[in-house]
Protein backbone atom coordinates (compact mmCIF):
# COMPACT_ATOMS: atom_id res chain seq x y z
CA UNK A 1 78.35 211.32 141.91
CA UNK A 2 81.55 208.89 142.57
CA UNK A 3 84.46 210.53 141.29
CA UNK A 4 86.17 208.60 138.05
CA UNK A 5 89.72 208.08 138.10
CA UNK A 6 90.41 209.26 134.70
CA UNK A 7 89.11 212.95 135.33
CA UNK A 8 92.62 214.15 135.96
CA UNK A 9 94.20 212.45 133.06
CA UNK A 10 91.41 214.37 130.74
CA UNK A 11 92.02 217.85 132.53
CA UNK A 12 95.74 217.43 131.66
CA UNK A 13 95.01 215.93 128.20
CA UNK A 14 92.87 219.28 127.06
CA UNK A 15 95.77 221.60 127.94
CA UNK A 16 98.13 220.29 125.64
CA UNK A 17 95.74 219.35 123.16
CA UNK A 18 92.61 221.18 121.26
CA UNK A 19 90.64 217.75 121.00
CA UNK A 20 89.74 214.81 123.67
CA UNK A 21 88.05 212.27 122.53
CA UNK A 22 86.11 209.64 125.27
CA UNK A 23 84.75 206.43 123.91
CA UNK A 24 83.46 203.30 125.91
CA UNK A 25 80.74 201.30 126.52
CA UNK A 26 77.06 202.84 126.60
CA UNK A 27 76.11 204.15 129.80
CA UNK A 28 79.90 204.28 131.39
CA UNK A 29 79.85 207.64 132.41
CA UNK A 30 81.32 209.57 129.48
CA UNK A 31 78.39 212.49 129.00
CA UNK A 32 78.49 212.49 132.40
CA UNK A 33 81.94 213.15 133.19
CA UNK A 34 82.56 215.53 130.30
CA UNK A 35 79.45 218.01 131.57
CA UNK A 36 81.09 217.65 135.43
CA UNK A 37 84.54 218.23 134.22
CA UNK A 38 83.55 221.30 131.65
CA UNK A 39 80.25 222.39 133.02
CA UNK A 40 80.90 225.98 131.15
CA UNK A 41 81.21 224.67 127.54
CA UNK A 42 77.95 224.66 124.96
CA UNK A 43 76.52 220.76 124.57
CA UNK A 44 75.11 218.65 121.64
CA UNK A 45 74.00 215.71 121.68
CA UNK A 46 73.74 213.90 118.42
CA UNK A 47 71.00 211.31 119.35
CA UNK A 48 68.96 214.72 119.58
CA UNK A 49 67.17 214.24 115.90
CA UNK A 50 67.10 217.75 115.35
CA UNK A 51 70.72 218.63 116.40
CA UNK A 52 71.94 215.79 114.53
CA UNK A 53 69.48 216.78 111.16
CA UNK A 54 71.64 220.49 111.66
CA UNK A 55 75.24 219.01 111.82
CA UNK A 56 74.30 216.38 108.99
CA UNK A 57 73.14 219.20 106.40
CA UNK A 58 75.04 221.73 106.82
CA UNK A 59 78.33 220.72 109.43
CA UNK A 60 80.26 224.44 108.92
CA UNK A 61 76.99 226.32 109.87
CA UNK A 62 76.60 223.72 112.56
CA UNK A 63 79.87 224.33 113.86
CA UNK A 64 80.04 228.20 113.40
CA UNK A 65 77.22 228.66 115.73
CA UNK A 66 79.54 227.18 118.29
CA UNK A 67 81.64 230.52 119.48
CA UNK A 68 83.05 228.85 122.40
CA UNK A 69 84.41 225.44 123.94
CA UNK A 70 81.98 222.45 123.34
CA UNK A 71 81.12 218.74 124.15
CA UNK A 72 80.03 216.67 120.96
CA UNK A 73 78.11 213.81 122.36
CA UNK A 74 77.65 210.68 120.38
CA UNK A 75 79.98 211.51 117.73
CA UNK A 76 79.72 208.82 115.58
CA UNK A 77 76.17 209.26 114.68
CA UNK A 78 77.70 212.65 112.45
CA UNK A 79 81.05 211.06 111.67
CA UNK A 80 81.82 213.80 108.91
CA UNK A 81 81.77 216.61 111.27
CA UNK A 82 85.17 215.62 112.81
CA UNK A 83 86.75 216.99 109.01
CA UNK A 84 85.16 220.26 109.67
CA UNK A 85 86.34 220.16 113.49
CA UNK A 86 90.04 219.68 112.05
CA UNK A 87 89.84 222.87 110.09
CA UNK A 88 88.84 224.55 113.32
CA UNK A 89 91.74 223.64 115.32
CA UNK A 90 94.29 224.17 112.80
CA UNK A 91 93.24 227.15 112.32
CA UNK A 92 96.24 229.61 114.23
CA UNK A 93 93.49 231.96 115.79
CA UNK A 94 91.25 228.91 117.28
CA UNK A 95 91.14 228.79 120.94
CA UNK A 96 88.22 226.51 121.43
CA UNK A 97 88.54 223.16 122.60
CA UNK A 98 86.25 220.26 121.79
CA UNK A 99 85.44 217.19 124.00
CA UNK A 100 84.18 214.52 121.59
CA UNK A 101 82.16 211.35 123.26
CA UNK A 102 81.39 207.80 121.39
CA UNK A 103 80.09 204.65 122.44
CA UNK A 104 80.68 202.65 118.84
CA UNK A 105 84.60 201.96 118.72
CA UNK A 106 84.97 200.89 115.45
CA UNK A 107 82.63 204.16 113.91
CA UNK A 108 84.23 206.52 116.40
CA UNK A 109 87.79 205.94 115.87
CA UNK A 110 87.36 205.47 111.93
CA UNK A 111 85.91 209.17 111.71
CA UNK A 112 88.78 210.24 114.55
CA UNK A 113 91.72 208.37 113.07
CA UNK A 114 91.08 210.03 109.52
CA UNK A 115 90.56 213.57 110.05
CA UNK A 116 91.97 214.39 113.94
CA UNK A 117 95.10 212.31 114.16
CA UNK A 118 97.43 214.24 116.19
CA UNK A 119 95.09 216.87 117.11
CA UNK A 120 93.16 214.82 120.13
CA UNK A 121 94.00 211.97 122.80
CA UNK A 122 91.63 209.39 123.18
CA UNK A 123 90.42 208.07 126.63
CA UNK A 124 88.58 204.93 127.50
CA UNK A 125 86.28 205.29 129.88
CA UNK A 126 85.02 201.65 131.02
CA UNK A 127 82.34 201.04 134.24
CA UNK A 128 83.54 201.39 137.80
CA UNK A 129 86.20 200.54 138.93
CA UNK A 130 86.92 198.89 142.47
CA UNK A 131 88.67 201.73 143.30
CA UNK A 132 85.98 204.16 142.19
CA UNK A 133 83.05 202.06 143.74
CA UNK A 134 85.39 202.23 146.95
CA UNK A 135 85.50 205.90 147.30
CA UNK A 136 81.66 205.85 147.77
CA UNK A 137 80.70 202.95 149.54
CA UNK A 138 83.66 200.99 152.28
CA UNK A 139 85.08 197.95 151.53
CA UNK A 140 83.34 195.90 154.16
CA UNK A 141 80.10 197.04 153.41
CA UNK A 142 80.78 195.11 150.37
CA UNK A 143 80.88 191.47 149.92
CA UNK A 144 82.89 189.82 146.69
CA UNK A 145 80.08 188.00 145.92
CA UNK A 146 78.07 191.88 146.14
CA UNK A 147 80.41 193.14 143.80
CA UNK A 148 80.73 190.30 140.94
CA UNK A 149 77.19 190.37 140.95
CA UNK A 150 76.82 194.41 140.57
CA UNK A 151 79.33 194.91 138.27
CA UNK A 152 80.12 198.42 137.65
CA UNK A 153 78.01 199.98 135.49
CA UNK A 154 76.92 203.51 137.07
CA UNK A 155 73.38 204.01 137.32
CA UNK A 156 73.21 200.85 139.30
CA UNK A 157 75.62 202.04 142.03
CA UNK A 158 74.18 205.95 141.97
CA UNK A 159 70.89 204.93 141.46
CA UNK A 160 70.89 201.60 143.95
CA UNK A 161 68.63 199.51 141.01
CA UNK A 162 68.23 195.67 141.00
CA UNK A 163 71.04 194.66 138.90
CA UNK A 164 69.09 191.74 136.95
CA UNK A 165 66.61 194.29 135.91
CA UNK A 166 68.65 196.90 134.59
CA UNK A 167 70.96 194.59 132.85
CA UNK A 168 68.04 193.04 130.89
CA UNK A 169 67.09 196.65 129.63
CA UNK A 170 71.09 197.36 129.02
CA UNK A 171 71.25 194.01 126.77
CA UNK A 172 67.93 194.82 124.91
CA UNK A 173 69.14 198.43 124.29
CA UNK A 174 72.64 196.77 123.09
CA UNK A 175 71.15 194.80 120.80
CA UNK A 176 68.89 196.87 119.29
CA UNK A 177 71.06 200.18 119.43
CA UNK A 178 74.49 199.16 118.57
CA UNK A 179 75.01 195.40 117.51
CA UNK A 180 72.26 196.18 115.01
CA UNK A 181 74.12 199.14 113.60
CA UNK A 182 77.27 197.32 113.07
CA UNK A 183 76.34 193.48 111.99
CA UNK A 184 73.69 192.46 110.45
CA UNK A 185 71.80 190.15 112.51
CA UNK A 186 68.87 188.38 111.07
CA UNK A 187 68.49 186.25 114.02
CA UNK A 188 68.41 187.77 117.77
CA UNK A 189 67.46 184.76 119.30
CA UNK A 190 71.25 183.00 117.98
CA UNK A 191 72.75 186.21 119.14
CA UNK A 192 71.00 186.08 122.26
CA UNK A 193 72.31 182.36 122.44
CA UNK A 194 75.89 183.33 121.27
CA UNK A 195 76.37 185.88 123.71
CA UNK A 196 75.44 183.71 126.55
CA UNK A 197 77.42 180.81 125.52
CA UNK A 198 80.76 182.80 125.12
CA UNK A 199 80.13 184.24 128.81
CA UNK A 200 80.24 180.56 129.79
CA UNK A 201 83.68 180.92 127.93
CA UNK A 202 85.18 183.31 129.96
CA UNK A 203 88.85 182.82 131.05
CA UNK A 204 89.07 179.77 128.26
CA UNK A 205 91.27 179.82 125.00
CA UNK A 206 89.22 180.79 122.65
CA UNK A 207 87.73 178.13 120.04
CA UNK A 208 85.27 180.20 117.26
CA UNK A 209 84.72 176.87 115.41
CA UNK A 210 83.12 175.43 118.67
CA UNK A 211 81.40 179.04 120.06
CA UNK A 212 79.61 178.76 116.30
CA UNK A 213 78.57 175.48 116.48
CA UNK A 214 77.31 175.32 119.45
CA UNK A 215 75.25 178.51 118.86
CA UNK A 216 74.21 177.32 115.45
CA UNK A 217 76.29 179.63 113.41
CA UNK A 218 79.40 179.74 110.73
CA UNK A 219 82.80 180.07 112.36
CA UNK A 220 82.79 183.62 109.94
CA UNK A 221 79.38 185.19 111.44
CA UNK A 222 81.10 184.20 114.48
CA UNK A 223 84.29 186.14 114.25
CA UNK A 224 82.28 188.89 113.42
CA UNK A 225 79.55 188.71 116.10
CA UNK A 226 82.47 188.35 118.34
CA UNK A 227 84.07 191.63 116.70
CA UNK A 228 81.22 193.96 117.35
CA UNK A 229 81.24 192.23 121.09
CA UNK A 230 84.91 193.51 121.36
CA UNK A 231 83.72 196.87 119.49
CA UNK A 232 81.14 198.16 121.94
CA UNK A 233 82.88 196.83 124.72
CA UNK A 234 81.24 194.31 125.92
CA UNK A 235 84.36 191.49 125.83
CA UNK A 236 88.00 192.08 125.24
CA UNK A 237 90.32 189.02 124.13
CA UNK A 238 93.60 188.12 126.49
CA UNK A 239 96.46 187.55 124.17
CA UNK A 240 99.35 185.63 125.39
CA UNK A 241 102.66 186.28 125.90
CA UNK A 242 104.66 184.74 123.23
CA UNK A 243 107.95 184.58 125.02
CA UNK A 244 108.70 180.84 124.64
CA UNK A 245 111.83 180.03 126.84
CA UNK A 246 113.02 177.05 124.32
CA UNK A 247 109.23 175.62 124.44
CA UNK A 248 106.17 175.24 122.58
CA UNK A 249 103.42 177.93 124.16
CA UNK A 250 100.01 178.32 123.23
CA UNK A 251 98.92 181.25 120.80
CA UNK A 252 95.36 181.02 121.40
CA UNK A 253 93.71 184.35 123.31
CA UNK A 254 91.10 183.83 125.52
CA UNK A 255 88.00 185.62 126.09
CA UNK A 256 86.59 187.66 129.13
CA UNK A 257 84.33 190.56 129.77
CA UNK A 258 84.71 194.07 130.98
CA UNK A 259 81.84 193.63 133.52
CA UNK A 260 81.07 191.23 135.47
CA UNK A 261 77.19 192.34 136.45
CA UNK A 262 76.23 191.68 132.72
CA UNK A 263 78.27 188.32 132.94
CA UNK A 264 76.77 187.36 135.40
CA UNK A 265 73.21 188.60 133.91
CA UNK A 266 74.30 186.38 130.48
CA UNK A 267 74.88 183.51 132.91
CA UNK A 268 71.52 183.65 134.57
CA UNK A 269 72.56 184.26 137.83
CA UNK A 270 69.95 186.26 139.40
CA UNK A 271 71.16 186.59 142.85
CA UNK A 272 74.66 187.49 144.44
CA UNK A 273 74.58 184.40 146.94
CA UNK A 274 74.47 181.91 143.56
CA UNK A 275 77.71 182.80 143.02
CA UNK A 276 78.84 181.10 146.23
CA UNK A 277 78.22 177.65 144.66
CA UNK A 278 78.29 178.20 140.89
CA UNK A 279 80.25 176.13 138.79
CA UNK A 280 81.73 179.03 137.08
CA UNK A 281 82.29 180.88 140.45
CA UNK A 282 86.14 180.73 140.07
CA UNK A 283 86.20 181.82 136.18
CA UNK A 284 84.27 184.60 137.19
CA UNK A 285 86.00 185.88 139.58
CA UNK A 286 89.30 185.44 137.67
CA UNK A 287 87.64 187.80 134.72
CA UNK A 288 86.70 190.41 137.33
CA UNK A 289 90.50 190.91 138.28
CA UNK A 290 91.68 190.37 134.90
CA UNK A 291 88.81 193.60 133.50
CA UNK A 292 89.65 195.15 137.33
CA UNK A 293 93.84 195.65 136.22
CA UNK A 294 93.34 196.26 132.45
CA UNK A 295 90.03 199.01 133.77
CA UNK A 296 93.28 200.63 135.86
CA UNK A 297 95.53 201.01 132.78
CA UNK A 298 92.91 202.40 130.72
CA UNK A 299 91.49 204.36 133.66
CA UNK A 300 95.41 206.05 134.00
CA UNK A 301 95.53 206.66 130.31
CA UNK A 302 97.99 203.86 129.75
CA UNK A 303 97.89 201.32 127.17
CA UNK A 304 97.59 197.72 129.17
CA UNK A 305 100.31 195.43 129.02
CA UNK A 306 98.82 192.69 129.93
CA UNK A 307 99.26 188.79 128.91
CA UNK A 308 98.72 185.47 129.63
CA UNK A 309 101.34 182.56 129.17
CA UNK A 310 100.69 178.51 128.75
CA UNK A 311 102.96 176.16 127.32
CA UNK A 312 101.99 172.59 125.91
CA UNK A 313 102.75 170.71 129.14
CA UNK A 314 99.68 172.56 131.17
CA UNK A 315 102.46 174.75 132.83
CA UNK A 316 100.05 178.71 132.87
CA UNK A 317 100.59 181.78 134.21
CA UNK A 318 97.13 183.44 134.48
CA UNK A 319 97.82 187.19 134.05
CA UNK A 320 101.30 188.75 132.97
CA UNK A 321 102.35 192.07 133.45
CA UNK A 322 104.65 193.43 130.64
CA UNK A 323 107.28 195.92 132.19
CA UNK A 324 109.05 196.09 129.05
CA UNK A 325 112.63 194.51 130.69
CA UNK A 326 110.30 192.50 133.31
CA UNK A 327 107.27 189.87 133.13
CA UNK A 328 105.25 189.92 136.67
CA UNK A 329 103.15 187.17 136.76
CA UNK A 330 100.21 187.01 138.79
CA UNK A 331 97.78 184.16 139.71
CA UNK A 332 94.32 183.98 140.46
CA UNK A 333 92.20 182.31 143.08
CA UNK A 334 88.50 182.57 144.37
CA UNK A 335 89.84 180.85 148.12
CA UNK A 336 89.68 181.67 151.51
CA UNK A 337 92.06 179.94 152.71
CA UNK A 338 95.56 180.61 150.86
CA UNK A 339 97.49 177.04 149.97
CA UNK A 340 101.06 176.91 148.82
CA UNK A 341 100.90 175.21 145.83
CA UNK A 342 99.38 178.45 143.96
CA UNK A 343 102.40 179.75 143.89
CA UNK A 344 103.61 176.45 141.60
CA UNK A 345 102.94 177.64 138.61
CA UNK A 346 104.44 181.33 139.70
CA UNK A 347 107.72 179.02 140.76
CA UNK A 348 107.74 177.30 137.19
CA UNK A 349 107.48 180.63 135.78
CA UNK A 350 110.19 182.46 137.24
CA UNK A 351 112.72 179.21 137.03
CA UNK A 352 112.77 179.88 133.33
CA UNK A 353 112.94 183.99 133.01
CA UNK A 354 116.59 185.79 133.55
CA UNK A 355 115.50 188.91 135.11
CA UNK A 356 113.53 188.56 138.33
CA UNK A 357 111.09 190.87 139.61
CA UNK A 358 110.62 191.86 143.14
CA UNK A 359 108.19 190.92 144.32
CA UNK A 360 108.24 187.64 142.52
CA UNK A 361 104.28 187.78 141.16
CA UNK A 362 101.22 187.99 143.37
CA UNK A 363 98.27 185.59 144.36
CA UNK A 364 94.78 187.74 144.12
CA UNK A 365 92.42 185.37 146.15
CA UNK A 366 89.78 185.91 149.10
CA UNK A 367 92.19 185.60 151.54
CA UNK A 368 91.37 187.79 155.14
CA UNK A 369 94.03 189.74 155.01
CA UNK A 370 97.11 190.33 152.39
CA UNK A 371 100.41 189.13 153.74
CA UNK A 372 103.80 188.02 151.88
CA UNK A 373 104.84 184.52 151.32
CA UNK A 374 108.40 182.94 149.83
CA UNK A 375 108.71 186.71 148.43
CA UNK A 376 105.21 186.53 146.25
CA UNK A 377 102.96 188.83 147.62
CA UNK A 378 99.69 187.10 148.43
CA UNK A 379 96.67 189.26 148.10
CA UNK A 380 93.03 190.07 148.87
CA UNK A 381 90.80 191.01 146.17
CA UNK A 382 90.22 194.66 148.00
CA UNK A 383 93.91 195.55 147.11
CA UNK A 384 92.76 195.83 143.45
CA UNK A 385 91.23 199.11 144.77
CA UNK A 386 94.96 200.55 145.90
């Protein structure tokens, strides 16, 4: 089993508090990591019918049974039970800790927020990392192409399974799992169609109006088709960076995906060597290192700080780092062979903030082998592993 980065930042979590909650996508590892981490406290899972008929009908029974530490999985299907779990940990003789797993955002943290605020951290607990996929397999065993292509859901890495194939069962299960449980979709086809035309989207400002009518929907069934996307996980929105310097800037987000394998899957790319001549090639590869740095925040138990910046002249930064007193910026490349001018837009970018950063920013590209250049450090795509 490859190791996940976030195991340390749970352990420490569960000592100082008497809840930890993990949400994510489905099939990201959570169940797994909490049984690995805590392999001595009782488990439920909540998709079991008959555990889940127990906790709905009678909750304090449920939980009196429990007489040690436990893992709740799938949470959100028994939302109430969270209001008997706070009584249990504010009680001053409770000693039993509870590690709560959800895959539904918006259900999970409605029933958390309400009832265990202040009593539990929550985690975030997206697909591999590069890092993670790293510790298991060497870098140059791995191709960029390999990796875009894979994605990093886990059963595909543990499990070595065709990537198309498993990513058509993960998008039927999606669909018919969670989407359906949140929106109401009377057509799947149009959300079929929807979700395939926003991952042709990816790394663009966002336009809901256009998404809608090009999938043959309102702009409002849009925004919330969209929503649920960004609820389970699926894609995140990029906000930008509204420092302005004197000049007009776009407020616009724009739209990637956490994984690249079910990108790629929405795109119809069915092979990893397509991705050496498809048009979207360089979009792609851009959303796998803007999901790669926002999975490492998340990953540390940090809340990303992450932006883009564009002004109405075409002058863009693709990726800004937030250091409260700092902005780094960073650009992004899918190319070999490193030119100067990608630093242009880094150049613009720095002529116009007070308080440089050292480095200046940082080129991820393709390139053979990191090096620094004019004091930006210029940077293979590995190096997203470090």
């Amino acid at each position: 089993m490859i190791q996940r980065s976030l195991k340390t930042v749970v352990e420490r979590a569960l000592q100082q508090y008497p809840v930890v909650t993990l949400t994510g996508p489905r099939q990201s590892g959570k169940t797994t990591l909490a049984r690995s981490m805590f392999p001595n406290f009782e488990y439920y899972s909540l998709e079991d019918p008959d555990v889940r008929q127990r906790a709905q009908t009678d909750p304090r029974a449920f939980l009196d049974q429990v007489k040690t530490s436990v893992i709740l999985d799938e949470i959100q299907r028994t939302p109430d039970l969270t209001s008997y779990i706070q009584g249990i940990v504010d009680s001053p003789d409770n000693h039993r800790k509870f590690v709560l797993t959800g895959s539904r955002q918006l259900l999970l943290m409605e029933a958390v927020s309400q009832s265990l605020a202040g009593r539990t951290r929550v985690f975030e607990l997206l697909p591999f990392s590069l890092s993670e996929i790293f510790n298991q397999i060497k870098s140059e065993n791995l191709t960029i192409h390999d990796v875009l292509f894979r994605g990093g859901y886990p059963r595909i890495w543990d499990k070595s399974l065709s990537p198309t194939e498993w990513h058509k069962e993960y998008f039927r299960l999606y669909v018919e799992r969670d989407i359906r449980s949140i929106v109401k979709i009377m057509d799947l086809d149009k959300f079929e169609l929807f979700m395939r035309l926003s991952a042709g989207r990816i790394g663009q400002l966002l336009n809901l109006n256009s998404l809608g009518n090009e999938a043959g929907v309102t702009q409002p069934t849009a925004e919330s088709w969209l929503s649920a996307m960004k609820t389970t996980f699926i894609a995140f929105t990029l906000q930008p960076h509204f420092i302005n310097f004197n000049k007009r800037i776009v407020k616009t987000p724009k739209l990637y995906f956490y994984d690249t394998g079910l990108l790629c899957y929405l795109l119809g790319i069915i092979e990893a060597k397509q991705l050496e001549v498809h048009p979207l090639r360089g979009l792609i590869f851009e959303n796998f290192v803007v999901a790669e740095l926002i999975k490492r925040e998340h990953h540390l138990g940090r809340e990303p700080r992450y932006y883009f910046w564009r002004d109405q002249k075409g002058h863009e930064v693709d990726l800004l780092r937030d250091d409260s007193t700092t902005l780094y910026p960073i650009e992004i490349k899918m190319a070999q062979t490193f030119q100067p001018s990608f630093i242009d837009h880094l150049n613009h970018f720095n002529s116009l903030q007070k308080n440089k950063v050292t480095p200046l920013g940082s080129v991820y590209c393709c390139v053979d082998k990191s090096f620094d250049y004019q004091g930006y450090k210029i940077q293979n795509w590995t190096d997203l592993a470090l």
